[in-house]
C-alpha atoms as a PDB file:
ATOM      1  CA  UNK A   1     -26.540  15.798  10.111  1.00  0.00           C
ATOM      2  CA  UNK A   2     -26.772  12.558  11.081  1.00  0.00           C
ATOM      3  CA  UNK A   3     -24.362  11.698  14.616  1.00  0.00           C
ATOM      4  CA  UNK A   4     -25.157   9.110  16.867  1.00  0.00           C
ATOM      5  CA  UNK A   5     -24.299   9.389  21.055  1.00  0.00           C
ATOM      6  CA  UNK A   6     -24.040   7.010  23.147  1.00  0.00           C
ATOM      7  CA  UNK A   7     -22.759   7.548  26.734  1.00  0.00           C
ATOM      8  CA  UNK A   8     -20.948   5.099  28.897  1.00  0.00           C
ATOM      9  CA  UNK A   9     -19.550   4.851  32.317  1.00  0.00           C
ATOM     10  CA  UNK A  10     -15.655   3.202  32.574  1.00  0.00           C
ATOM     11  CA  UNK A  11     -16.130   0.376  34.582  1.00  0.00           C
ATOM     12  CA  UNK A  12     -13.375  -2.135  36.639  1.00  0.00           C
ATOM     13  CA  UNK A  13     -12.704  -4.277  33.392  1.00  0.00           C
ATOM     14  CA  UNK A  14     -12.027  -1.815  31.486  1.00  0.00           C
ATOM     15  CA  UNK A  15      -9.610   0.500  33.391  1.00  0.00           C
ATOM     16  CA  UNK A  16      -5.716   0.374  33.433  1.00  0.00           C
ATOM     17  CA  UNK A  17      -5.378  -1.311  37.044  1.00  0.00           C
ATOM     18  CA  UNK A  18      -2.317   0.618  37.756  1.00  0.00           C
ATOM     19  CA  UNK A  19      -3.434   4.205  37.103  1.00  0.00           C
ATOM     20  CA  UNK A  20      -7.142   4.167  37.021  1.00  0.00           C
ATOM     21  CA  UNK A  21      -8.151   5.056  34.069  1.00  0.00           C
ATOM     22  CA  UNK A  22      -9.393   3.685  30.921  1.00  0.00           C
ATOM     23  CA  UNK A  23      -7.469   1.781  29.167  1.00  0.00           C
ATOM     24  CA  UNK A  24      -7.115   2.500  25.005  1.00  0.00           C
ATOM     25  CA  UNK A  25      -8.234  -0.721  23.891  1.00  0.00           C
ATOM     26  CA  UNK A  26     -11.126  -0.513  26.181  1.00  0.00           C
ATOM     27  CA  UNK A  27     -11.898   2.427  24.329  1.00  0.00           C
ATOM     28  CA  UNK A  28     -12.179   0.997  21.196  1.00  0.00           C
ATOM     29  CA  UNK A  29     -14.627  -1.526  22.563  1.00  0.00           C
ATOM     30  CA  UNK A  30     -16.798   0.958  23.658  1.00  0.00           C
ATOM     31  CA  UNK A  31     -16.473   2.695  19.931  1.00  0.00           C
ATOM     32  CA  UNK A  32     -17.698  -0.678  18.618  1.00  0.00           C
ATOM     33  CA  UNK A  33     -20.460  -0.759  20.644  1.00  0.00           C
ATOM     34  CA  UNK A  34     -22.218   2.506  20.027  1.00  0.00           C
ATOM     35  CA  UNK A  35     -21.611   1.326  16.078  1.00  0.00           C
ATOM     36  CA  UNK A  36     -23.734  -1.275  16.808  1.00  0.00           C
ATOM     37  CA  UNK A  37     -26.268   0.292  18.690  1.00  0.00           C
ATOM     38  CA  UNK A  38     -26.268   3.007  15.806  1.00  0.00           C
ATOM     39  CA  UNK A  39     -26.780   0.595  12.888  1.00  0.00           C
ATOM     40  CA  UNK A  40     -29.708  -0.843  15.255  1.00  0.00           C
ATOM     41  CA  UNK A  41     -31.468   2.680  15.372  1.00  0.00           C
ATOM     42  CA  UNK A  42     -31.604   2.099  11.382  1.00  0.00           C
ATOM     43  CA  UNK A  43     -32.386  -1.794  11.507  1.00  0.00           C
ATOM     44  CA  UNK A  44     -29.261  -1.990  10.515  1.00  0.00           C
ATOM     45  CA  UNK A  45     -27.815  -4.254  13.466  1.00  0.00           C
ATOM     46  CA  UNK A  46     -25.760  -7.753  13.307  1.00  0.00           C
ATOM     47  CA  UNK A  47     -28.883  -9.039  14.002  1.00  0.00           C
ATOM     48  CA  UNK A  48     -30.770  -7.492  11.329  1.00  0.00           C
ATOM     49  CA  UNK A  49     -28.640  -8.321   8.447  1.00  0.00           C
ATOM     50  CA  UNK A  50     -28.555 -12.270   9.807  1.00  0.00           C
ATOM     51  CA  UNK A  51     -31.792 -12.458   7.874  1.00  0.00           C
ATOM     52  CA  UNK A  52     -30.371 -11.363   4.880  1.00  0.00           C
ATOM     53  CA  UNK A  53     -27.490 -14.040   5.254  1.00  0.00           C
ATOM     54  CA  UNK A  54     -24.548 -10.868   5.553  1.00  0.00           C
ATOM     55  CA  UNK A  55     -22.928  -9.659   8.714  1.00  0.00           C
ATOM     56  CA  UNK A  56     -20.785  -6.593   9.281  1.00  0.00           C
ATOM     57  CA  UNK A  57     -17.031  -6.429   9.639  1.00  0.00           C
ATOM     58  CA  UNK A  58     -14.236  -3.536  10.432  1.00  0.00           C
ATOM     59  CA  UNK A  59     -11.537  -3.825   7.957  1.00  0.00           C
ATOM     60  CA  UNK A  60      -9.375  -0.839   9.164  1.00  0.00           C
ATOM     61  CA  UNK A  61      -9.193   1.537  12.295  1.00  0.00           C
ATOM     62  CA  UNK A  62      -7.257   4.511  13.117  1.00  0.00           C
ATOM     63  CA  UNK A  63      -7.331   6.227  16.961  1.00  0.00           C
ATOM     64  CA  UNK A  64      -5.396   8.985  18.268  1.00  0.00           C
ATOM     65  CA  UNK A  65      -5.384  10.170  21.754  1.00  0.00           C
ATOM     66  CA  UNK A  66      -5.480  13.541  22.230  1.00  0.00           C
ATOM     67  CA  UNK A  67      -5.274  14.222  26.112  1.00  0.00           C
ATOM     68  CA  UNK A  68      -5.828  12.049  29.615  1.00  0.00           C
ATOM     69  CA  UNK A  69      -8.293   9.250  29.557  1.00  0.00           C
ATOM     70  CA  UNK A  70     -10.687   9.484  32.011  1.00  0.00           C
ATOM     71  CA  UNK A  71     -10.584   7.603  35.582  1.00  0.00           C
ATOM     72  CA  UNK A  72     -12.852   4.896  36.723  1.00  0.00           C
ATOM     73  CA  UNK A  73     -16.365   5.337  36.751  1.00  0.00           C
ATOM     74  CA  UNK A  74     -16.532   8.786  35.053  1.00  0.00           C
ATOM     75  CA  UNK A  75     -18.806   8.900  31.853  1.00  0.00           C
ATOM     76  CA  UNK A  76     -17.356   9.166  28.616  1.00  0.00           C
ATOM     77  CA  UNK A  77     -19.307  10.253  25.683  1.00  0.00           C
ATOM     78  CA  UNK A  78     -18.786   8.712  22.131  1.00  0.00           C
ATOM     79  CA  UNK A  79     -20.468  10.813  18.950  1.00  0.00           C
ATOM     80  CA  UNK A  80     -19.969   8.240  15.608  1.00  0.00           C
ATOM     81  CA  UNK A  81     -21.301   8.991  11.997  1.00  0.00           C
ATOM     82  CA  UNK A  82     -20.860   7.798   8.887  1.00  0.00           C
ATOM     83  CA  UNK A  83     -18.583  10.209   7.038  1.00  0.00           C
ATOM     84  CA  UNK A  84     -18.323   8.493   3.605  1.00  0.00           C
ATOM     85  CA  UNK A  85     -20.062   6.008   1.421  1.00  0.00           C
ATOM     86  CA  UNK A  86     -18.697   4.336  -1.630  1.00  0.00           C
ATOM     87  CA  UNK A  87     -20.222   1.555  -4.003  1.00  0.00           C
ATOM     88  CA  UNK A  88     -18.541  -1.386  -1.427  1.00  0.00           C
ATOM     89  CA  UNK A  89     -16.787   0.773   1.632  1.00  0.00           C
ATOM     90  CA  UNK A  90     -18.777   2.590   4.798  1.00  0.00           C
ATOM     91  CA  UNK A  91     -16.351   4.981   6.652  1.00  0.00           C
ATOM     92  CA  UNK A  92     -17.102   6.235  10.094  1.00  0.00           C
ATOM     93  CA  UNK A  93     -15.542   8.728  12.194  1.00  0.00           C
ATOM     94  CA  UNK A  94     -15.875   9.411  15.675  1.00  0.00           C
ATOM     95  CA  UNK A  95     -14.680  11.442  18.874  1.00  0.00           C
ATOM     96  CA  UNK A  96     -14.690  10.424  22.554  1.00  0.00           C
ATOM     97  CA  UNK A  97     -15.459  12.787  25.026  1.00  0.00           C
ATOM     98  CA  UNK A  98     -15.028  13.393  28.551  1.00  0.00           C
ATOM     99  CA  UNK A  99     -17.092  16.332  29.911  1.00  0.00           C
ATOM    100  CA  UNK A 100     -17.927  16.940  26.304  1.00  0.00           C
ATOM    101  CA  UNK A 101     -14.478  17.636  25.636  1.00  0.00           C
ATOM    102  CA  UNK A 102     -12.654  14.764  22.863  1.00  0.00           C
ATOM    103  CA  UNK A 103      -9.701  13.013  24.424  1.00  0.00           C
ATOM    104  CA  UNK A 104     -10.304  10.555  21.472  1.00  0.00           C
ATOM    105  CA  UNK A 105     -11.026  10.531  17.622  1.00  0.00           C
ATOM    106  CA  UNK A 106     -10.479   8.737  14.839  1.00  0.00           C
ATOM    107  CA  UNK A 107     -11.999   6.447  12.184  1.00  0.00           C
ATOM    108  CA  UNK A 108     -13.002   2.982  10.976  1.00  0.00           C
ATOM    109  CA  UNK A 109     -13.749   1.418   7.690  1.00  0.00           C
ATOM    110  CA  UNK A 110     -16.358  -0.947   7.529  1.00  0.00           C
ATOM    111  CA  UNK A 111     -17.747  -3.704   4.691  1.00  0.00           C
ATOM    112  CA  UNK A 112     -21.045  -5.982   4.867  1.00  0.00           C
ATOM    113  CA  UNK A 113     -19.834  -9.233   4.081  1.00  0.00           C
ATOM    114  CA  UNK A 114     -22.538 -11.915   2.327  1.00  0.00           C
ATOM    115  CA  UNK A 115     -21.723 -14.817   4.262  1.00  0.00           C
ATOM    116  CA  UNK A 116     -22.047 -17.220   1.356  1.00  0.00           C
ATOM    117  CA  UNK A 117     -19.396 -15.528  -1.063  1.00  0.00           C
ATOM    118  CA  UNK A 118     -17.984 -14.042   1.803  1.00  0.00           C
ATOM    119  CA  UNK A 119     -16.880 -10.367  -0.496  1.00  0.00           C
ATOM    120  CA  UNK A 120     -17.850  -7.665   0.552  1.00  0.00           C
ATOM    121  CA  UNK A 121     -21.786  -6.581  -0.685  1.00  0.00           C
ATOM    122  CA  UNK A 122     -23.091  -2.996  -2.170  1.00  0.00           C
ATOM    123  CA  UNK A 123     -23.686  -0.744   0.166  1.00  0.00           C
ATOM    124  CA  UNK A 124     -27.258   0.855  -1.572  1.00  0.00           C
ATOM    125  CA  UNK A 125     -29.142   0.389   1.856  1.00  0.00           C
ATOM    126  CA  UNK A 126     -26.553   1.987   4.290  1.00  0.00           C
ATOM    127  CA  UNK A 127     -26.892   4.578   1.771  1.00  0.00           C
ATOM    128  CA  UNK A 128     -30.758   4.649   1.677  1.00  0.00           C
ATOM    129  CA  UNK A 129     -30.933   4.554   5.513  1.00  0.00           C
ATOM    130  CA  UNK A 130     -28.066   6.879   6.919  1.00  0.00           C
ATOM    131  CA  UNK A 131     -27.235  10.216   5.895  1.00  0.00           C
ATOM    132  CA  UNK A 132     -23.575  11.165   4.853  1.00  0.00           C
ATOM    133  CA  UNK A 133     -22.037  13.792   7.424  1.00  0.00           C
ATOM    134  CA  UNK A 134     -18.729  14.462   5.665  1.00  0.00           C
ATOM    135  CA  UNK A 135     -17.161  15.528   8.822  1.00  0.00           C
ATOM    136  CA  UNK A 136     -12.809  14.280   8.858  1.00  0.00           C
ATOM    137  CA  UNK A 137     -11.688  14.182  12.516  1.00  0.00           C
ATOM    138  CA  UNK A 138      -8.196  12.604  11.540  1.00  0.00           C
ATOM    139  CA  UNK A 139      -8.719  14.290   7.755  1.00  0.00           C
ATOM    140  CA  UNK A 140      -8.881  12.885   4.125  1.00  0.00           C
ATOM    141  CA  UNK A 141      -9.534   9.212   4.453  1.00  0.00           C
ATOM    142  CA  UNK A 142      -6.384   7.657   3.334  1.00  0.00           C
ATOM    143  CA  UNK A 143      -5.237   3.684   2.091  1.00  0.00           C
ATOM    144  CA  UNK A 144      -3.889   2.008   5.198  1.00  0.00           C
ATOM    145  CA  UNK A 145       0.475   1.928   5.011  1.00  0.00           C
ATOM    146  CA  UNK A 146       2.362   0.315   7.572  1.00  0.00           C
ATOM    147  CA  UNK A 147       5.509   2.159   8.233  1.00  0.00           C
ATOM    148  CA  UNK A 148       9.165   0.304   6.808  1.00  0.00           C
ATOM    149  CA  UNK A 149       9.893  -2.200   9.825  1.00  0.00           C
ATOM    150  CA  UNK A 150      14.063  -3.263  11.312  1.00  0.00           C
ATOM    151  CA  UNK A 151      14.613  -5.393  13.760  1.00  0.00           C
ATOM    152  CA  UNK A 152      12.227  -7.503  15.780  1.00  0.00           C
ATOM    153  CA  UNK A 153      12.031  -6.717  19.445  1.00  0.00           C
ATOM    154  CA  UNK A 154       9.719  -9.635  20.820  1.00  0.00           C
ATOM    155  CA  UNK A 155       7.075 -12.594  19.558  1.00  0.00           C
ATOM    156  CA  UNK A 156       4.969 -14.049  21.505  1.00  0.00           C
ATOM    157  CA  UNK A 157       2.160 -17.659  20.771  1.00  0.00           C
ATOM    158  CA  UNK A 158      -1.571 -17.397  21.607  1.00  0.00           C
ATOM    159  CA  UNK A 159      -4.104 -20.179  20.853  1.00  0.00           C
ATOM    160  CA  UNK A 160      -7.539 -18.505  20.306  1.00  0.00           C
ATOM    161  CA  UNK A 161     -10.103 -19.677  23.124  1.00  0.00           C
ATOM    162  CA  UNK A 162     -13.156 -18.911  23.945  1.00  0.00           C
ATOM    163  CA  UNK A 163     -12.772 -15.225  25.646  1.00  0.00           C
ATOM    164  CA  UNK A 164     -11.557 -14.167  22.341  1.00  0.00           C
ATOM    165  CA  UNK A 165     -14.480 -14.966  19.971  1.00  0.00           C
ATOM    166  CA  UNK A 166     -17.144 -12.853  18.866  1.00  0.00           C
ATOM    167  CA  UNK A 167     -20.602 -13.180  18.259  1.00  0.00           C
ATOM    168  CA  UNK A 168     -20.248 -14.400  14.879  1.00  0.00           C
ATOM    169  CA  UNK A 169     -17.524 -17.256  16.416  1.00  0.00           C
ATOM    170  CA  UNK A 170     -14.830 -14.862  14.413  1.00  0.00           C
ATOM    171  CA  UNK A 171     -11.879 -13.678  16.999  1.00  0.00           C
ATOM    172  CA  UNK A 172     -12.554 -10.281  18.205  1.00  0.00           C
ATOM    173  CA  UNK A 173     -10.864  -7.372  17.318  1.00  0.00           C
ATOM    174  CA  UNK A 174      -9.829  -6.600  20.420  1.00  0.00           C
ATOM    175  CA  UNK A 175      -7.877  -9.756  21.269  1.00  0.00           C
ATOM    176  CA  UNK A 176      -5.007  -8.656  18.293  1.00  0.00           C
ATOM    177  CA  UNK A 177      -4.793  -5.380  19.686  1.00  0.00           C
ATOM    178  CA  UNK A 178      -4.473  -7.006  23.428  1.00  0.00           C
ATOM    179  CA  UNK A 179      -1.473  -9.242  21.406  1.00  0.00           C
ATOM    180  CA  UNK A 180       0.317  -6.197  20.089  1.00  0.00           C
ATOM    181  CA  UNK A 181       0.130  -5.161  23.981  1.00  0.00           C
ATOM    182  CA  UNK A 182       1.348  -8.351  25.390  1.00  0.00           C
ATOM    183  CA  UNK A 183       4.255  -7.728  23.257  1.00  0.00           C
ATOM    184  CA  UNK A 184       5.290  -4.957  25.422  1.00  0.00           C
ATOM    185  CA  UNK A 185       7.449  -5.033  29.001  1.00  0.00           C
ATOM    186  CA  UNK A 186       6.079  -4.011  31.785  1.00  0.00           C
ATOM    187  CA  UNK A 187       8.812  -1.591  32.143  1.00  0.00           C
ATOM    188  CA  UNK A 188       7.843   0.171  29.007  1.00  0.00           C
ATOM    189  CA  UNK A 189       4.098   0.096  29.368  1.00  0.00           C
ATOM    190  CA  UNK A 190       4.535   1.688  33.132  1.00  0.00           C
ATOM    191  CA  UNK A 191       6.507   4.366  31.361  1.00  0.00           C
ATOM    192  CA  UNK A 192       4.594   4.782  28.209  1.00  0.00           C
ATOM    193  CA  UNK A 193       1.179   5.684  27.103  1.00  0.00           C
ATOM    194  CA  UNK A 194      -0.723   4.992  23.367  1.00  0.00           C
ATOM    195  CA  UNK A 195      -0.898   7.982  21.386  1.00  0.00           C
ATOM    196  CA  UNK A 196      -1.768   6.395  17.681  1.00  0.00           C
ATOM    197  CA  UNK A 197      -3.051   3.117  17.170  1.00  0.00           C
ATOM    198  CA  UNK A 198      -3.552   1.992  13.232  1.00  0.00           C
ATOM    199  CA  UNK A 199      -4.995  -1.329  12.576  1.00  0.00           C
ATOM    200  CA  UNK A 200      -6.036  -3.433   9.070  1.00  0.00           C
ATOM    201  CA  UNK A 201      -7.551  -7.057   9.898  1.00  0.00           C
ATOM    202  CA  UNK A 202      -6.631  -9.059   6.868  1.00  0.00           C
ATOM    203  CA  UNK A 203      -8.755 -12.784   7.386  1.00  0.00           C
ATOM    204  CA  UNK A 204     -11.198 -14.278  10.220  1.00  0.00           C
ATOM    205  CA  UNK A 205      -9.448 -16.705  12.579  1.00  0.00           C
ATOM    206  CA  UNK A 206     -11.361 -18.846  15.070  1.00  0.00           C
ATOM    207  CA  UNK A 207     -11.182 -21.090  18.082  1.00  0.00           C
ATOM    208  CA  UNK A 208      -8.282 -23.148  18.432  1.00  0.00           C
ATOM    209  CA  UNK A 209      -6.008 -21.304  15.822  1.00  0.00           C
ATOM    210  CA  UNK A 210      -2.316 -20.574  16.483  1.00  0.00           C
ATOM    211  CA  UNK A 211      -1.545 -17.023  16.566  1.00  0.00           C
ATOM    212  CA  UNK A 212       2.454 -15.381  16.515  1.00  0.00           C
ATOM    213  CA  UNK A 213       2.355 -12.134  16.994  1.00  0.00           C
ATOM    214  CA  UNK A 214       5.622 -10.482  16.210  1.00  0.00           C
ATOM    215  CA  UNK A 215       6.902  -6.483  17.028  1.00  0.00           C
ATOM    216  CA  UNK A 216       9.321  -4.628  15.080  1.00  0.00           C
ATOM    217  CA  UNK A 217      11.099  -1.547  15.434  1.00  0.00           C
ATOM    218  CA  UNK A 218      10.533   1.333  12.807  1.00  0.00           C
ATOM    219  CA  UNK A 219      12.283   4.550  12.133  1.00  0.00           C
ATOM    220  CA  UNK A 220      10.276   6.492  14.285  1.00  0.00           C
ATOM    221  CA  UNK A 221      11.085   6.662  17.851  1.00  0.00           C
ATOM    222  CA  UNK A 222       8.458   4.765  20.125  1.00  0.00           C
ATOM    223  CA  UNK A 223       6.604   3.569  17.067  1.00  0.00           C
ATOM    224  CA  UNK A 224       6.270  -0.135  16.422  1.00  0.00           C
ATOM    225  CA  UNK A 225       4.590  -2.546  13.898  1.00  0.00           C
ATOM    226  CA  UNK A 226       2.758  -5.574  14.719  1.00  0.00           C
ATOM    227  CA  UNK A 227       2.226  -8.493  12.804  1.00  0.00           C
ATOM    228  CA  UNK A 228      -0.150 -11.082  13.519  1.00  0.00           C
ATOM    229  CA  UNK A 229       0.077 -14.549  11.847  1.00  0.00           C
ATOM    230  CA  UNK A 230      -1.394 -18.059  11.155  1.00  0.00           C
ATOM    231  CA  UNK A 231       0.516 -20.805   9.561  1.00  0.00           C
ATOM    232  CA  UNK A 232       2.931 -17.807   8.611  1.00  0.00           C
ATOM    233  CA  UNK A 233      -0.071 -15.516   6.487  1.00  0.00           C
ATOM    234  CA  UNK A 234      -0.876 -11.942   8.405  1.00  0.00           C
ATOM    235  CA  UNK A 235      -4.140 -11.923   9.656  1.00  0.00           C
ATOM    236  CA  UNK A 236      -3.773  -8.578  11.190  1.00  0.00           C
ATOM    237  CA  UNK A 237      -1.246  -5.709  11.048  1.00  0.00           C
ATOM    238  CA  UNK A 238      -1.224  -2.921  13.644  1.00  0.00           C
ATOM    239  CA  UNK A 239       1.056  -0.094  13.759  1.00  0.00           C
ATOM    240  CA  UNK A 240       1.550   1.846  17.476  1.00  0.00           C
ATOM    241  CA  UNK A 241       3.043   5.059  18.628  1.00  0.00           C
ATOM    242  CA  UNK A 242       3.738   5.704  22.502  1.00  0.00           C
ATOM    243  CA  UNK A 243       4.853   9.219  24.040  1.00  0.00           C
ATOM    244  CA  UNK A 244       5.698   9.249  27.986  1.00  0.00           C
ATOM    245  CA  UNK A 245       3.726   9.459  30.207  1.00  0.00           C
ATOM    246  CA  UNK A 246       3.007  13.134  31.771  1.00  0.00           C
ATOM    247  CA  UNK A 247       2.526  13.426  35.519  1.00  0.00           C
ATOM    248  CA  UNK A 248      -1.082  14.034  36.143  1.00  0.00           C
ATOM    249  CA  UNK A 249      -3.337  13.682  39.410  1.00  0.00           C
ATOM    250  CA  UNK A 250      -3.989  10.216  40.832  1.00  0.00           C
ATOM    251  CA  UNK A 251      -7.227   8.895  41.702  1.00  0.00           C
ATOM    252  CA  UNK A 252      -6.389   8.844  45.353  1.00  0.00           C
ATOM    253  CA  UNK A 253      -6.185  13.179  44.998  1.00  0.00           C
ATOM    254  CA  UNK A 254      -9.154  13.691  42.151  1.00  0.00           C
ATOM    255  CA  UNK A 255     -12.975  14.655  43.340  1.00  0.00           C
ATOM    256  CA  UNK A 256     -14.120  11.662  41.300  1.00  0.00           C
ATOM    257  CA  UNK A 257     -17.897  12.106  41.400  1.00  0.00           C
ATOM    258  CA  UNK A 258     -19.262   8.922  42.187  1.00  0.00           C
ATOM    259  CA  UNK A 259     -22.873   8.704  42.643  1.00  0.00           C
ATOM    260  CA  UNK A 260     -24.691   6.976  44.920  1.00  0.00           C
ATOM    261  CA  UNK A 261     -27.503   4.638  43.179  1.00  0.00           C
ATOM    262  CA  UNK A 262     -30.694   2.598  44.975  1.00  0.00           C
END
């Protein structure tokens, strides 16, 4: 058994400024860093593999959200592992937890990318320094399928500055998934929480690049698809499921335990 836990507290950036609590894509940030701070527990870190001219990317990810994210300064708990290792592909899965109980889970496949040939390398020392914990929290690890799309319900432009770019000058993952959001009203993301979030990055962009991120309608009530384009290629494609929101218990009426620090 081989789980990594990291726990974090939800700070003002990362909450949903109208109800308090933490917003999904903050999540996922927070899921990305305890990855990192795993891999650097095995010397396994972005900064490790600079020396041997490769760097890591996420290729896919998969969420679901299970129950209430917490509020504002509570601590969340995120457990990550890798769950399955092939000759080029690293899968992890992970749950996060609030009071120890998952509100969170899903999964992420990973490559190490040599940066000269820029494919993806073998994968003999993630095997050599984590162990395997074939543990499924959304099951059998399945090829990424965007559902059939209709008719297109918004676009919107971004030009990639510096607040979106990564430590490798790549655009972050999180700035598609803050598109996809964009594309939503106001209306609808007042009324509307995310329940399923699946993503596939398909190329690197960088500063300065024109983005159009378009939303579609599917089949499936409250379930969109968003594609993400330069010069009219996908560089991302994100599908999203919403239920409505169920009355719950402001901050202004919940004991939040916030503790006093000197």
């Amino acid at each position: 058994m081989d789980k990594y836990t990291k726990r974090y507290n939800v700070i003002l950036d990362n909450m949903d400024l109208c109800g308090y609590r933490l917003r999904p894509i903050s999540a996922i940030m927070y899921l990305q860093d305890a990855f990192a701070r795993f891999c650097a527990t095995k010397k396994m870190a972005a900064y490790d593999l600079f020396a041997t001219n490769q760097y890591w990317i996420v290729s896919e990810f998969n969420i679901d959200f299970i129950d209430n994210l917490p509020f504002w300064s509570e601590e969340i708990g995120i457990n990550i592992w890798i769950s399955e290792i092939t000759k080029l592909k690293i899968y992890t899965d992970y749950e996060i937890t609030y009071k120890n109980i998952p509100f969170a889970k899903g999964n992420a496949l990973w490559f190490i990318i040599d940066k000269e040939s820029k494919r993806p390398a073998k994968t003999d020392i993630v095997a050599e320094r984590f162990n395997v914990c074939d543990e499924y929290t959304l099951g059998e690890h399945k090829k990424f399928l965007l559902p059939e799309v209709k008719d297109k319900v918004s676009e919107i432009k971004h030009i990639n500055n510096l607040s979106d770019l990564d430590f490798n000058n790549h655009v972050n993952n999180k700035s598609y998934i803050n598109l996809a959001e964009m594309t939503a009203n106001d209306e609808f993301r007042s009324k509307y929480t995310l329940k399923h979030l699946n993503i596939r990055f398909n190329r690197e962009t960088f500063l300065g690049d024109t983005l159009i991120c378009s939303t579609y309608k599917t089949d499936i009530d409250n379930c969109y698809v968003h594609i993400v384009e330069k010069d009219g290629v996908s560089v991302c494609d994100i599908s999203t499921c919403w239920a409505e929101k169920e009355p719950s218990v402001g901050i202004a009426d919940y004991n939040l335990d916030v503790k006093s620090e000197r």
